[in-house]
PDB file of N, CA and C in Angstrom:
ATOM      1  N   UNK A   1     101.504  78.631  90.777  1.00  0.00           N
ATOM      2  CA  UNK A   1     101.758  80.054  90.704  1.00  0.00           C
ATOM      3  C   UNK A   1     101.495  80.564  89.287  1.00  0.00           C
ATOM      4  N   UNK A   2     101.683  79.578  88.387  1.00  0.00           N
ATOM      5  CA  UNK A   2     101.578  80.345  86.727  1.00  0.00           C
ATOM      6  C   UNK A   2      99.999  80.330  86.424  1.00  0.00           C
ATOM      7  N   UNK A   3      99.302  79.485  86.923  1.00  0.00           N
ATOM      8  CA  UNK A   3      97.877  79.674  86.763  1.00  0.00           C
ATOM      9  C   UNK A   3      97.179  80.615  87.736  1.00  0.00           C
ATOM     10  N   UNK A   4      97.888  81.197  88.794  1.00  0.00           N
ATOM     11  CA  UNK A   4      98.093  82.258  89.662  1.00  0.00           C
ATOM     12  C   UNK A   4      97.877  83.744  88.598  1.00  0.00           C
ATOM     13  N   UNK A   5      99.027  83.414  87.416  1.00  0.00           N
ATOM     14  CA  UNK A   5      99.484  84.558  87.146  1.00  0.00           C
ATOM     15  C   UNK A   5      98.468  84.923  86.086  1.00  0.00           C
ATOM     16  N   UNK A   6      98.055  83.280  85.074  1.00  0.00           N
ATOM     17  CA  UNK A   6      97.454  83.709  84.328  1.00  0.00           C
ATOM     18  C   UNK A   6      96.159  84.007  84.401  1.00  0.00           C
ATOM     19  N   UNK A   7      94.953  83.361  85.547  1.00  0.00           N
ATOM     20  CA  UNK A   7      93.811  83.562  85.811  1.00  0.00           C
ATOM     21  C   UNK A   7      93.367  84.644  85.707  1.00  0.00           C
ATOM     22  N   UNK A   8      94.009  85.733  86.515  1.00  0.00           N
ATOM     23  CA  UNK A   8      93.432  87.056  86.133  1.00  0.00           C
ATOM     24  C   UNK A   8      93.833  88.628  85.456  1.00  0.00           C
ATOM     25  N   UNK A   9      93.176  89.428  84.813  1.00  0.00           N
ATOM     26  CA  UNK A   9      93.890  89.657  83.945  1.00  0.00           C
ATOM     27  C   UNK A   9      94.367  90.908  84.585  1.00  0.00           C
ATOM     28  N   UNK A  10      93.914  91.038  85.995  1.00  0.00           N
ATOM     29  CA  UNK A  10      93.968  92.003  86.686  1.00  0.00           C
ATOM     30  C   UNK A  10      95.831  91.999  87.821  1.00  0.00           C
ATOM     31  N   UNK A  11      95.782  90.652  87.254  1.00  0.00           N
ATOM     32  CA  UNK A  11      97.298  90.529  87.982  1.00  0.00           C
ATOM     33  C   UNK A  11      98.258  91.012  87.154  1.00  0.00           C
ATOM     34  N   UNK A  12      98.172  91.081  85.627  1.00  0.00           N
ATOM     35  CA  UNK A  12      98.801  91.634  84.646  1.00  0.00           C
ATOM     36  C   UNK A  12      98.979  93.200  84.021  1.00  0.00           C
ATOM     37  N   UNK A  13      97.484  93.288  84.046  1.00  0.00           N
ATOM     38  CA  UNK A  13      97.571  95.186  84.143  1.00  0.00           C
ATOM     39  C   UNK A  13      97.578  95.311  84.966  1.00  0.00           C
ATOM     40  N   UNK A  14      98.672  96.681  85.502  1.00  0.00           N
ATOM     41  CA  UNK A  14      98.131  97.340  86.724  1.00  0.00           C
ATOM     42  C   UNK A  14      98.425  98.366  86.422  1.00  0.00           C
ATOM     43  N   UNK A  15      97.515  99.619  87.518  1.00  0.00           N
ATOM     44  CA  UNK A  15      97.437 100.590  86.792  1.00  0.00           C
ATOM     45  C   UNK A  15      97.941 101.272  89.041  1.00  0.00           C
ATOM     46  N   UNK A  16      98.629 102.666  88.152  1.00  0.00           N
ATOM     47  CA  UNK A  16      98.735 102.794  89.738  1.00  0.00           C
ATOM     48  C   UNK A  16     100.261 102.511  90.174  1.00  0.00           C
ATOM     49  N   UNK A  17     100.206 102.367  91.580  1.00  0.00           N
ATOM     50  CA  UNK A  17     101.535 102.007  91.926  1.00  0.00           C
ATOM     51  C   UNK A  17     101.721 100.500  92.226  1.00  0.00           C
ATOM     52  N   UNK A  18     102.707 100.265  91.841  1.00  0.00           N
ATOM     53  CA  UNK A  18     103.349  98.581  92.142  1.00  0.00           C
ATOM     54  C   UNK A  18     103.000  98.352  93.561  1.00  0.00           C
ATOM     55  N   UNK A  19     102.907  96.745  92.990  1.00  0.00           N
ATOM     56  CA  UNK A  19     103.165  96.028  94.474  1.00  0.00           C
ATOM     57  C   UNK A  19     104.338  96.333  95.165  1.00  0.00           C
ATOM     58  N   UNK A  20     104.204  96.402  96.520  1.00  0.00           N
ATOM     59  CA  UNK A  20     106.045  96.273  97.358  1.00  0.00           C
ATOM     60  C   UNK A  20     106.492  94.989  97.168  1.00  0.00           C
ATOM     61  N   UNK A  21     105.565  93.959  97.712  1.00  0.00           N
ATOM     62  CA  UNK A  21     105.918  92.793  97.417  1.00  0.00           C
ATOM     63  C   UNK A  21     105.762  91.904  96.295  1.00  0.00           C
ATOM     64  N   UNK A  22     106.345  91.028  95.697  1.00  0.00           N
ATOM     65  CA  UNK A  22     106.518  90.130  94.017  1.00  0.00           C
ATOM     66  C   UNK A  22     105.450  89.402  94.443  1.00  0.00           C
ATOM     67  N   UNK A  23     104.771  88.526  94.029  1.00  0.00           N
ATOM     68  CA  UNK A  23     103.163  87.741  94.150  1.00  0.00           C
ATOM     69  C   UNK A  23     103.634  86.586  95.015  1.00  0.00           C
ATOM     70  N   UNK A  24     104.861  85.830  94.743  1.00  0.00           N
ATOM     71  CA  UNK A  24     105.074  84.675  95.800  1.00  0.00           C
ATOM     72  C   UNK A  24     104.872  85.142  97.176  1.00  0.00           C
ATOM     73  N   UNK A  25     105.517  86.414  97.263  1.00  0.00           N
ATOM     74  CA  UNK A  25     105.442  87.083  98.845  1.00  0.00           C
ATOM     75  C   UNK A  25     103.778  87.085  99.159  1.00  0.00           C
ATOM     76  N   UNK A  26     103.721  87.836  98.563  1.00  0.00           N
ATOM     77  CA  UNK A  26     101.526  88.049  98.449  1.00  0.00           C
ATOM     78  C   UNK A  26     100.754  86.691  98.753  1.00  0.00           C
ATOM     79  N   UNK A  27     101.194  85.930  97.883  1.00  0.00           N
ATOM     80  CA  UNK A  27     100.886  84.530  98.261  1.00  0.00           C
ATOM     81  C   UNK A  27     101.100  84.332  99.537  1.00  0.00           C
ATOM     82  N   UNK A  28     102.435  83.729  99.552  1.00  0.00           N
ATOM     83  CA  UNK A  28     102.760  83.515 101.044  1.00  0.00           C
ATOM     84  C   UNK A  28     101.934  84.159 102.623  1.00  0.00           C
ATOM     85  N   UNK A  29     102.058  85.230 102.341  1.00  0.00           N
ATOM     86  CA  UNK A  29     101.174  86.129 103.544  1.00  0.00           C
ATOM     87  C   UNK A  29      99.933  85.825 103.394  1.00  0.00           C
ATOM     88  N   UNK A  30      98.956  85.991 102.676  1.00  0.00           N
ATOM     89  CA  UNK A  30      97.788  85.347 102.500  1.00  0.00           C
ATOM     90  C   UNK A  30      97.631  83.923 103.235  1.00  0.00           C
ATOM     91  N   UNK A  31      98.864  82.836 102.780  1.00  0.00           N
ATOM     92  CA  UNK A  31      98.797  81.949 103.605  1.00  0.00           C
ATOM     93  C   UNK A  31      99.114  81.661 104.919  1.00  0.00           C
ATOM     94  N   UNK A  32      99.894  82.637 105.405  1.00  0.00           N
ATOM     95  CA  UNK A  32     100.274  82.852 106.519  1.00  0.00           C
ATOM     96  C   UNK A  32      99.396  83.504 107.767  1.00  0.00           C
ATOM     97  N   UNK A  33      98.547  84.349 106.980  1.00  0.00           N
ATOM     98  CA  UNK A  33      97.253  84.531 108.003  1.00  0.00           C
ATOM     99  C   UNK A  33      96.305  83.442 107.926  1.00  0.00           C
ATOM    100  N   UNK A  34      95.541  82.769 106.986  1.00  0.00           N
ATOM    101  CA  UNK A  34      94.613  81.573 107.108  1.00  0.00           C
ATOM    102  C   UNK A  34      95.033  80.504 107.775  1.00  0.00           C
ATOM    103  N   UNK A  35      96.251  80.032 107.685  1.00  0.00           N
ATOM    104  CA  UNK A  35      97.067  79.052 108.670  1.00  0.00           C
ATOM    105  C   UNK A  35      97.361  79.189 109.774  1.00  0.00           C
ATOM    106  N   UNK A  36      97.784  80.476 110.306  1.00  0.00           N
ATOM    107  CA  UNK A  36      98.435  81.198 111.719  1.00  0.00           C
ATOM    108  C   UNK A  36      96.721  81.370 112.230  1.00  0.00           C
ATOM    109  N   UNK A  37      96.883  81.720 113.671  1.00  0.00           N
ATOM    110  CA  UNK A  37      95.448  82.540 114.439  1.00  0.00           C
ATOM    111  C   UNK A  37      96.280  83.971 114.877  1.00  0.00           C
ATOM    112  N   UNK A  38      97.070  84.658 113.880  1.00  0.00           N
ATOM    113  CA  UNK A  38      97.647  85.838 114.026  1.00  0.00           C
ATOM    114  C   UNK A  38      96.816  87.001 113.371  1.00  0.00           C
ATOM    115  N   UNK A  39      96.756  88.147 113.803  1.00  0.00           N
ATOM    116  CA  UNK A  39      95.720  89.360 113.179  1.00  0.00           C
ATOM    117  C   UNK A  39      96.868  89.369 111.793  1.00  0.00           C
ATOM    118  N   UNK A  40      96.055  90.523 110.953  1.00  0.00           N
ATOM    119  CA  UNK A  40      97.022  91.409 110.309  1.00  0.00           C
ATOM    120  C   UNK A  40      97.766  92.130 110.665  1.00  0.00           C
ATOM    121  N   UNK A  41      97.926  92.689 111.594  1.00  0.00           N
ATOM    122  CA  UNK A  41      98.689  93.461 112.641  1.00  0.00           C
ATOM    123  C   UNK A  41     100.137  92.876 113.119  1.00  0.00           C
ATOM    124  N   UNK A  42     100.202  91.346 113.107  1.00  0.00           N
ATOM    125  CA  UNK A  42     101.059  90.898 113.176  1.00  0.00           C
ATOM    126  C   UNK A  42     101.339  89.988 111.992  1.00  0.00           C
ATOM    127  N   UNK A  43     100.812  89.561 110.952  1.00  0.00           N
ATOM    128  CA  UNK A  43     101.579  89.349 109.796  1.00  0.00           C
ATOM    129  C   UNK A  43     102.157  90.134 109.554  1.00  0.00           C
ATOM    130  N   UNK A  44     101.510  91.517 109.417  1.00  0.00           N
ATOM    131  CA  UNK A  44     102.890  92.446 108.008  1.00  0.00           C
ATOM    132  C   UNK A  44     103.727  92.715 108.744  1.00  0.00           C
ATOM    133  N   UNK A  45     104.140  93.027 109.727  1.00  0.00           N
ATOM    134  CA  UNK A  45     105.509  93.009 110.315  1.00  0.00           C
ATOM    135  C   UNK A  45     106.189  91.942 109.495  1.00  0.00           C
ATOM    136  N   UNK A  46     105.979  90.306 109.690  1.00  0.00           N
ATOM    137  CA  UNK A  46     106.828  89.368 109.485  1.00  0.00           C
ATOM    138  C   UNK A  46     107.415  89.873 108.070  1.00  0.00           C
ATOM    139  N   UNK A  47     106.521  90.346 106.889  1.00  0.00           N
ATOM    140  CA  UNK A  47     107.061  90.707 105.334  1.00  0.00           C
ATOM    141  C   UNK A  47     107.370  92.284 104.832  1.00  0.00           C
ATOM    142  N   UNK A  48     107.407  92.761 105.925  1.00  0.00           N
ATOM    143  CA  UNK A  48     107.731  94.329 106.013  1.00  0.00           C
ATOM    144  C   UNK A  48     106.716  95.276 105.434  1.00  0.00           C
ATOM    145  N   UNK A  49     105.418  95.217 105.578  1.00  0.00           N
ATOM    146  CA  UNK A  49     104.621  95.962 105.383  1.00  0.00           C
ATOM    147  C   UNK A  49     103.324  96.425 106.249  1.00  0.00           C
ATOM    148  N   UNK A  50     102.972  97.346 105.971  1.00  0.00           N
ATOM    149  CA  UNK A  50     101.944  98.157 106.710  1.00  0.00           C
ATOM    150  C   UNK A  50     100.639  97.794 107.059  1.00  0.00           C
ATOM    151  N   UNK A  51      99.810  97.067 108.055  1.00  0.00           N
ATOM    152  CA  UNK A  51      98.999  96.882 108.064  1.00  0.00           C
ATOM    153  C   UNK A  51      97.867  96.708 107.246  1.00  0.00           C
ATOM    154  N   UNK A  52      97.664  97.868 107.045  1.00  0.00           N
ATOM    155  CA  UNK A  52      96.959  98.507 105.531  1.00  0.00           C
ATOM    156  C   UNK A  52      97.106  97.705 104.344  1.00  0.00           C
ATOM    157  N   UNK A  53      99.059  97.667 103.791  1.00  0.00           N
ATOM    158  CA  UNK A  53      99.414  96.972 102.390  1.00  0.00           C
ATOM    159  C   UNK A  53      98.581  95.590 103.093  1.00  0.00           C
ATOM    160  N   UNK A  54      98.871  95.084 104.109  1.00  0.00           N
ATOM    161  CA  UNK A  54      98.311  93.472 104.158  1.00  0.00           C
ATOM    162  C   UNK A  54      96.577  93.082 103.876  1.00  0.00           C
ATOM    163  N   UNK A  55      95.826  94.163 104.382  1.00  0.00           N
ATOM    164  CA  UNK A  55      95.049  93.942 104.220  1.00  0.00           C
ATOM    165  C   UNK A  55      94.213  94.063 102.527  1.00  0.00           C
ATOM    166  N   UNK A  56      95.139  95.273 102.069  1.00  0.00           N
ATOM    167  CA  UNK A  56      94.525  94.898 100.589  1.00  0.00           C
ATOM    168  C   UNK A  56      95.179  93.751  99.849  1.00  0.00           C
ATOM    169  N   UNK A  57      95.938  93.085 100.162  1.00  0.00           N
ATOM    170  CA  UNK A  57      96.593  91.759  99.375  1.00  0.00           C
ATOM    171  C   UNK A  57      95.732  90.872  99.852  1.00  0.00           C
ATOM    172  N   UNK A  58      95.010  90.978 101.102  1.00  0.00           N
ATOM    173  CA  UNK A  58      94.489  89.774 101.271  1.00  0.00           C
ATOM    174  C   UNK A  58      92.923  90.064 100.713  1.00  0.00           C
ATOM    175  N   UNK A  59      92.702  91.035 100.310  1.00  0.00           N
ATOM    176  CA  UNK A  59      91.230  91.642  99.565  1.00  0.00           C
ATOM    177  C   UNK A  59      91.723  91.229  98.468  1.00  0.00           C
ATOM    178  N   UNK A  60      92.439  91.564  97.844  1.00  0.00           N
ATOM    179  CA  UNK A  60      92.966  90.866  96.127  1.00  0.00           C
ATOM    180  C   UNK A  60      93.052  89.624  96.012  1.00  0.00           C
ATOM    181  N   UNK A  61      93.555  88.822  96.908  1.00  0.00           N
ATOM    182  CA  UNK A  61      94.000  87.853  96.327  1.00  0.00           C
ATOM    183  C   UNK A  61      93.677  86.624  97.248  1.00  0.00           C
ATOM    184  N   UNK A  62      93.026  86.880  98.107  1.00  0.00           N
ATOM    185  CA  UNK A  62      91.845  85.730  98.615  1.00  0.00           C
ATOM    186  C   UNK A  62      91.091  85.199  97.994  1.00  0.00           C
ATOM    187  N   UNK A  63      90.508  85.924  96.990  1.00  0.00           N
ATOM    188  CA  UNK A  63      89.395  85.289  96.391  1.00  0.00           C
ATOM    189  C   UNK A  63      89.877  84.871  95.593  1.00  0.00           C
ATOM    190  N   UNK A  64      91.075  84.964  94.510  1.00  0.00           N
ATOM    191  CA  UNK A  64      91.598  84.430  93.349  1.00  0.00           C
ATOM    192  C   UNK A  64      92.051  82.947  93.950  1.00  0.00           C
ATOM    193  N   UNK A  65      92.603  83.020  95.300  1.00  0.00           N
ATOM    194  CA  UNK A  65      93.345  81.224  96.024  1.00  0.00           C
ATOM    195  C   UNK A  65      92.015  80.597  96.381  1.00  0.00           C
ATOM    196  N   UNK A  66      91.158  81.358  96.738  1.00  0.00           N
ATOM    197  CA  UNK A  66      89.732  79.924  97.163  1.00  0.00           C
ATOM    198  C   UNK A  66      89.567  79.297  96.864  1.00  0.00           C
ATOM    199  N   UNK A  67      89.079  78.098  96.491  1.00  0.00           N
ATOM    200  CA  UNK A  67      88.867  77.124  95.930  1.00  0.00           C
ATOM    201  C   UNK A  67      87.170  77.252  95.289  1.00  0.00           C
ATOM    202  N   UNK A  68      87.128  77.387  94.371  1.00  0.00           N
ATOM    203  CA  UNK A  68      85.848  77.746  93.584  1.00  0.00           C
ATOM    204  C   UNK A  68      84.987  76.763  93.692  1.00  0.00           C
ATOM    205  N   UNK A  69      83.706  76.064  94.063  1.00  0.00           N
ATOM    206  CA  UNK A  69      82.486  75.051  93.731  1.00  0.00           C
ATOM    207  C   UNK A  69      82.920  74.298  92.430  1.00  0.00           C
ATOM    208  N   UNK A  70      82.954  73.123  92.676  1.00  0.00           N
ATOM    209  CA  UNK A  70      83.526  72.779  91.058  1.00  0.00           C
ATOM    210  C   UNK A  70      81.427  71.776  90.878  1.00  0.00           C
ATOM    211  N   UNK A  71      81.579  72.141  89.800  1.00  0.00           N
ATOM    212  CA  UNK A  71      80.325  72.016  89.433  1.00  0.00           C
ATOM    213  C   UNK A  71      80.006  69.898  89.628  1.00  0.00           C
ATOM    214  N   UNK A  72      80.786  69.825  89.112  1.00  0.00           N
ATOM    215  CA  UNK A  72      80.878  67.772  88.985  1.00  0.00           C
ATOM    216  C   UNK A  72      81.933  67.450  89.023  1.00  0.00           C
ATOM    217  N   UNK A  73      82.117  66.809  90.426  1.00  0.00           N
ATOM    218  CA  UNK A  73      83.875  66.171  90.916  1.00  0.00           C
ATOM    219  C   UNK A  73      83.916  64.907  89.515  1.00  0.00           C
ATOM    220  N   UNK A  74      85.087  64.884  88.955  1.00  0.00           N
ATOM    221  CA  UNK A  74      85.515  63.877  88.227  1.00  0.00           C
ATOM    222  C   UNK A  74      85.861  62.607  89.236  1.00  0.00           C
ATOM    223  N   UNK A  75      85.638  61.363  88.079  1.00  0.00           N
ATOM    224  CA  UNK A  75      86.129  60.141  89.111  1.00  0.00           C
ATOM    225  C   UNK A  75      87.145  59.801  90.066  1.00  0.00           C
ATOM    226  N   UNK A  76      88.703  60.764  88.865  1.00  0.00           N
ATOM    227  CA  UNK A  76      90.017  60.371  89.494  1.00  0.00           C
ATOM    228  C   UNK A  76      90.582  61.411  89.694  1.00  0.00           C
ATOM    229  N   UNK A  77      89.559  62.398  90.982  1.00  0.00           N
ATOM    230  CA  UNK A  77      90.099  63.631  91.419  1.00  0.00           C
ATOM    231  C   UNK A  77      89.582  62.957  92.539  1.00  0.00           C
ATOM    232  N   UNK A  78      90.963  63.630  93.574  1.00  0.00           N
ATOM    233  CA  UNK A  78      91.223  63.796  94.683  1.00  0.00           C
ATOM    234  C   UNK A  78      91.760  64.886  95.759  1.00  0.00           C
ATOM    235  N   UNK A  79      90.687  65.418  96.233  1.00  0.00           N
ATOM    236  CA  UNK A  79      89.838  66.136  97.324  1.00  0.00           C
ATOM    237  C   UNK A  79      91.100  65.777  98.745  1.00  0.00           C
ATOM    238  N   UNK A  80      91.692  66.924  99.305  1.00  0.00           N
ATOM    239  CA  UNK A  80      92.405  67.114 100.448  1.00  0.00           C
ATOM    240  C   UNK A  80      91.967  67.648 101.510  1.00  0.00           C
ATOM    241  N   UNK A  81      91.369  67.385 102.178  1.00  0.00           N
ATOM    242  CA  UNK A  81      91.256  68.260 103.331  1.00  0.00           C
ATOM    243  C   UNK A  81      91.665  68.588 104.348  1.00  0.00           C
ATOM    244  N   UNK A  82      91.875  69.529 105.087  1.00  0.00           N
ATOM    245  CA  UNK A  82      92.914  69.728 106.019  1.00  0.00           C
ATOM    246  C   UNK A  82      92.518  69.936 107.286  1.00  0.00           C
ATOM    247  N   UNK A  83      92.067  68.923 108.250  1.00  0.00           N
ATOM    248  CA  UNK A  83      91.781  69.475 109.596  1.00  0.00           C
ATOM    249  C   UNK A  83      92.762  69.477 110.595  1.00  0.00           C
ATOM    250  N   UNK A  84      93.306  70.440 110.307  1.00  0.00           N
ATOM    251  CA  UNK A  84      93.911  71.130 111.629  1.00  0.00           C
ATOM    252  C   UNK A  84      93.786  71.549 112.362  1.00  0.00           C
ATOM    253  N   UNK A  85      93.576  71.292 113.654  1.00  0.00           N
ATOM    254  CA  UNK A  85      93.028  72.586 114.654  1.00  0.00           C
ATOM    255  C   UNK A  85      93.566  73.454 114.979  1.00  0.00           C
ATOM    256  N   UNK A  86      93.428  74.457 115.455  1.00  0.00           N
ATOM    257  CA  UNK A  86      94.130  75.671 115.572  1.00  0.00           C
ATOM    258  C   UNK A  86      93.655  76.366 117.437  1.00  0.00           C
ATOM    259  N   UNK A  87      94.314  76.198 118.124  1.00  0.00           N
ATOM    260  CA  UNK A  87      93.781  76.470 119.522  1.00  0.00           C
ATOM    261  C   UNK A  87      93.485  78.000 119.209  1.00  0.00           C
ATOM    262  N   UNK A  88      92.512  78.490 119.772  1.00  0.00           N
ATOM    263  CA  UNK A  88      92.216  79.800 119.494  1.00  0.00           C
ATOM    264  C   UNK A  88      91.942  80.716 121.428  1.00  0.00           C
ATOM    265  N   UNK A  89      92.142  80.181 122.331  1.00  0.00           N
ATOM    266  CA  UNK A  89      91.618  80.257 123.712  1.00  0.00           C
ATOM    267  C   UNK A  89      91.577  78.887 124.508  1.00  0.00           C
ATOM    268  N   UNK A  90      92.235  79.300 125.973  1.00  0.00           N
ATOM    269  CA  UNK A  90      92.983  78.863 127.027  1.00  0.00           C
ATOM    270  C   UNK A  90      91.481  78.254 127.385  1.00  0.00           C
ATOM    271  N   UNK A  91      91.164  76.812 127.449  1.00  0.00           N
ATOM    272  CA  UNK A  91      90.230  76.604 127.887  1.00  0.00           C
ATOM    273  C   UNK A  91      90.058  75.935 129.631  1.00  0.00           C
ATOM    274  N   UNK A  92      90.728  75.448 130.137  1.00  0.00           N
ATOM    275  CA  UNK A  92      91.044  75.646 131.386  1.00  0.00           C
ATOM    276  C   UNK A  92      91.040  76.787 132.390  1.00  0.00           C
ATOM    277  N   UNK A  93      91.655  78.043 131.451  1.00  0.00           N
ATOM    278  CA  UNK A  93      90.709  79.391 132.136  1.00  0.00           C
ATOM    279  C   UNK A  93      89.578  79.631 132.166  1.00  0.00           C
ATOM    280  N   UNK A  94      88.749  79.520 130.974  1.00  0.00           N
ATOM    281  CA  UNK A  94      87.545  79.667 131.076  1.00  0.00           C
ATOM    282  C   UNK A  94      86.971  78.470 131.836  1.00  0.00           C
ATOM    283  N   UNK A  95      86.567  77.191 132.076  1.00  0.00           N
ATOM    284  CA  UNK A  95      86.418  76.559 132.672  1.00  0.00           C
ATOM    285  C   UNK A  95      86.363  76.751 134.005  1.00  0.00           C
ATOM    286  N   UNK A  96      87.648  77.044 134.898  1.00  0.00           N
ATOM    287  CA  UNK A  96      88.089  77.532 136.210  1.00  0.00           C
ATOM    288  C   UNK A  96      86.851  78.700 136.410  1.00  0.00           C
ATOM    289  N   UNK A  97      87.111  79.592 135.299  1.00  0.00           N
ATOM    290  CA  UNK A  97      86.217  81.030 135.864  1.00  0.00           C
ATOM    291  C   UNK A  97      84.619  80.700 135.797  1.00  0.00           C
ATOM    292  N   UNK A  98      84.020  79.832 135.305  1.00  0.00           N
ATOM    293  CA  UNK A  98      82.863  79.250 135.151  1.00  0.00           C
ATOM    294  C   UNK A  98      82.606  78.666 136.435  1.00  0.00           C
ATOM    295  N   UNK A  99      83.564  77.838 136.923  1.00  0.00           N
ATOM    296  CA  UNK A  99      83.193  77.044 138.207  1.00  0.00           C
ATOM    297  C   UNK A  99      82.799  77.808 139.262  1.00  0.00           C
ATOM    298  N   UNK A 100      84.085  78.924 139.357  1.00  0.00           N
ATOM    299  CA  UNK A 100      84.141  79.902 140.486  1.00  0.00           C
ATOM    300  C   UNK A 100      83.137  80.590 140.382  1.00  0.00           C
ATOM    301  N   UNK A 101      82.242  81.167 139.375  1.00  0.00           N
ATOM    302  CA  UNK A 101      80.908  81.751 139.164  1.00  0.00           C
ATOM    303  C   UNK A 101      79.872  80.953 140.104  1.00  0.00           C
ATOM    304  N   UNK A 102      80.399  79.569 139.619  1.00  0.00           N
ATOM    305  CA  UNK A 102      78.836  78.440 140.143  1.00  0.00           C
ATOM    306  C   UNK A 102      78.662  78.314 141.578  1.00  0.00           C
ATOM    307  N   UNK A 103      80.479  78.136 141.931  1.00  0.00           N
ATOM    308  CA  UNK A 103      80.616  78.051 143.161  1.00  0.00           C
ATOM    309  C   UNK A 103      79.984  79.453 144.356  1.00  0.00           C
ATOM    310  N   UNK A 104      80.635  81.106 143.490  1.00  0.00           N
ATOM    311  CA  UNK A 104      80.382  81.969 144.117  1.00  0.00           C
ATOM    312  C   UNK A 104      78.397  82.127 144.487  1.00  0.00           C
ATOM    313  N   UNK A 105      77.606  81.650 143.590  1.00  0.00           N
ATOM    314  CA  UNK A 105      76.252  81.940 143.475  1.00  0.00           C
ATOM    315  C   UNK A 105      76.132  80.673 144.238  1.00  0.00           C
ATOM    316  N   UNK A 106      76.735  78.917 144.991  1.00  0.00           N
ATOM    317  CA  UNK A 106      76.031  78.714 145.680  1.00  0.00           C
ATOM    318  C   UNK A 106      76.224  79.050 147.336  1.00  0.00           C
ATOM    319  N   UNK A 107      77.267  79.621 147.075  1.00  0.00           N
ATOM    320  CA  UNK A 107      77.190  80.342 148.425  1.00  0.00           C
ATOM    321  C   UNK A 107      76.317  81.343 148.626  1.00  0.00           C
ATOM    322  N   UNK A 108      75.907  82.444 147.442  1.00  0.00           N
ATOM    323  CA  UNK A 108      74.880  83.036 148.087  1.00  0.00           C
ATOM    324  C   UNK A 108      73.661  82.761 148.258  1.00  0.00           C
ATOM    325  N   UNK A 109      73.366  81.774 147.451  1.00  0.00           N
ATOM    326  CA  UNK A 109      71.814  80.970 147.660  1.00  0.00           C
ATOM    327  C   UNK A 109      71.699  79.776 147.543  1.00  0.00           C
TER     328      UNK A 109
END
C-alpha cells in the first residue's frame, strides 16, 4: 500500500473533490471486481457508492495495480500465478439447448 501511495504523484495532489472512500477501500473494490464475475453495478453497492464513483476508481487505479512488463526477470524472483477459474455460464444449459436444436432440425429433414 505505501508504494501504492508513493508511485504516483497523482494520488497525493488532488485537486477537486475528495475521495468518499480512503485508498484501502479503492483498493479493495478494484479487487473485488477482477476476482468476483460481478458488474459494477453490483460492486458499489457492497462499499456504498454509485456506480459511476466505481467506475472512475477502477479508471484510476487499475492501471497503477497492473503489473507492469518487467524488462529482465532476476534469478531469485518469483512469479505467482493465479489460475482460478471463474464459472462465467451454466454450461449444461447451453449444451441441452444445442441438442434440442440438432434434434429439432433432424426431425425436419
Amino acid at each position: 500500500m505505501d508504494s501504492l501511495r508513493r508511485s504516483g504523484s497523482s494520488l497525493l495532489v488532488q485537486r477537486g473533490r475528495p475521495w468518499r472512500l480512503p485508498l484501502e477501500d479503492r483498493v479493495l473494490l478494484v479487487a473485488t471486481y477482477w476476482r468476483t464475475n460481478l458488474t459494477l453495478r453490483q460492486v458499489a453497492p457492497l462499499f456504498g457508492v454509485s456506480k459511476s464513483a466505481a467506475d472512475r476508481i477502477l479508471d484510476h487505479l487499475a492501471p497503477l495495480l497492473a503489473i507492469s512488463p518487467a524488462r529482465r526477470r532476476r534469478e531469485d524472483t518469483v512469479n505467482i500465478v493465479d489460475g482460478t477459474l471463474v464459472p462465467t455460464r451454466d454450461r449444461t444449459i447451453a449444451a441441452s439447448r444445442r441438442i434440442s436444436r440438432t434434434r429439432h432440425r433432424r426431425v425436419r429433414g
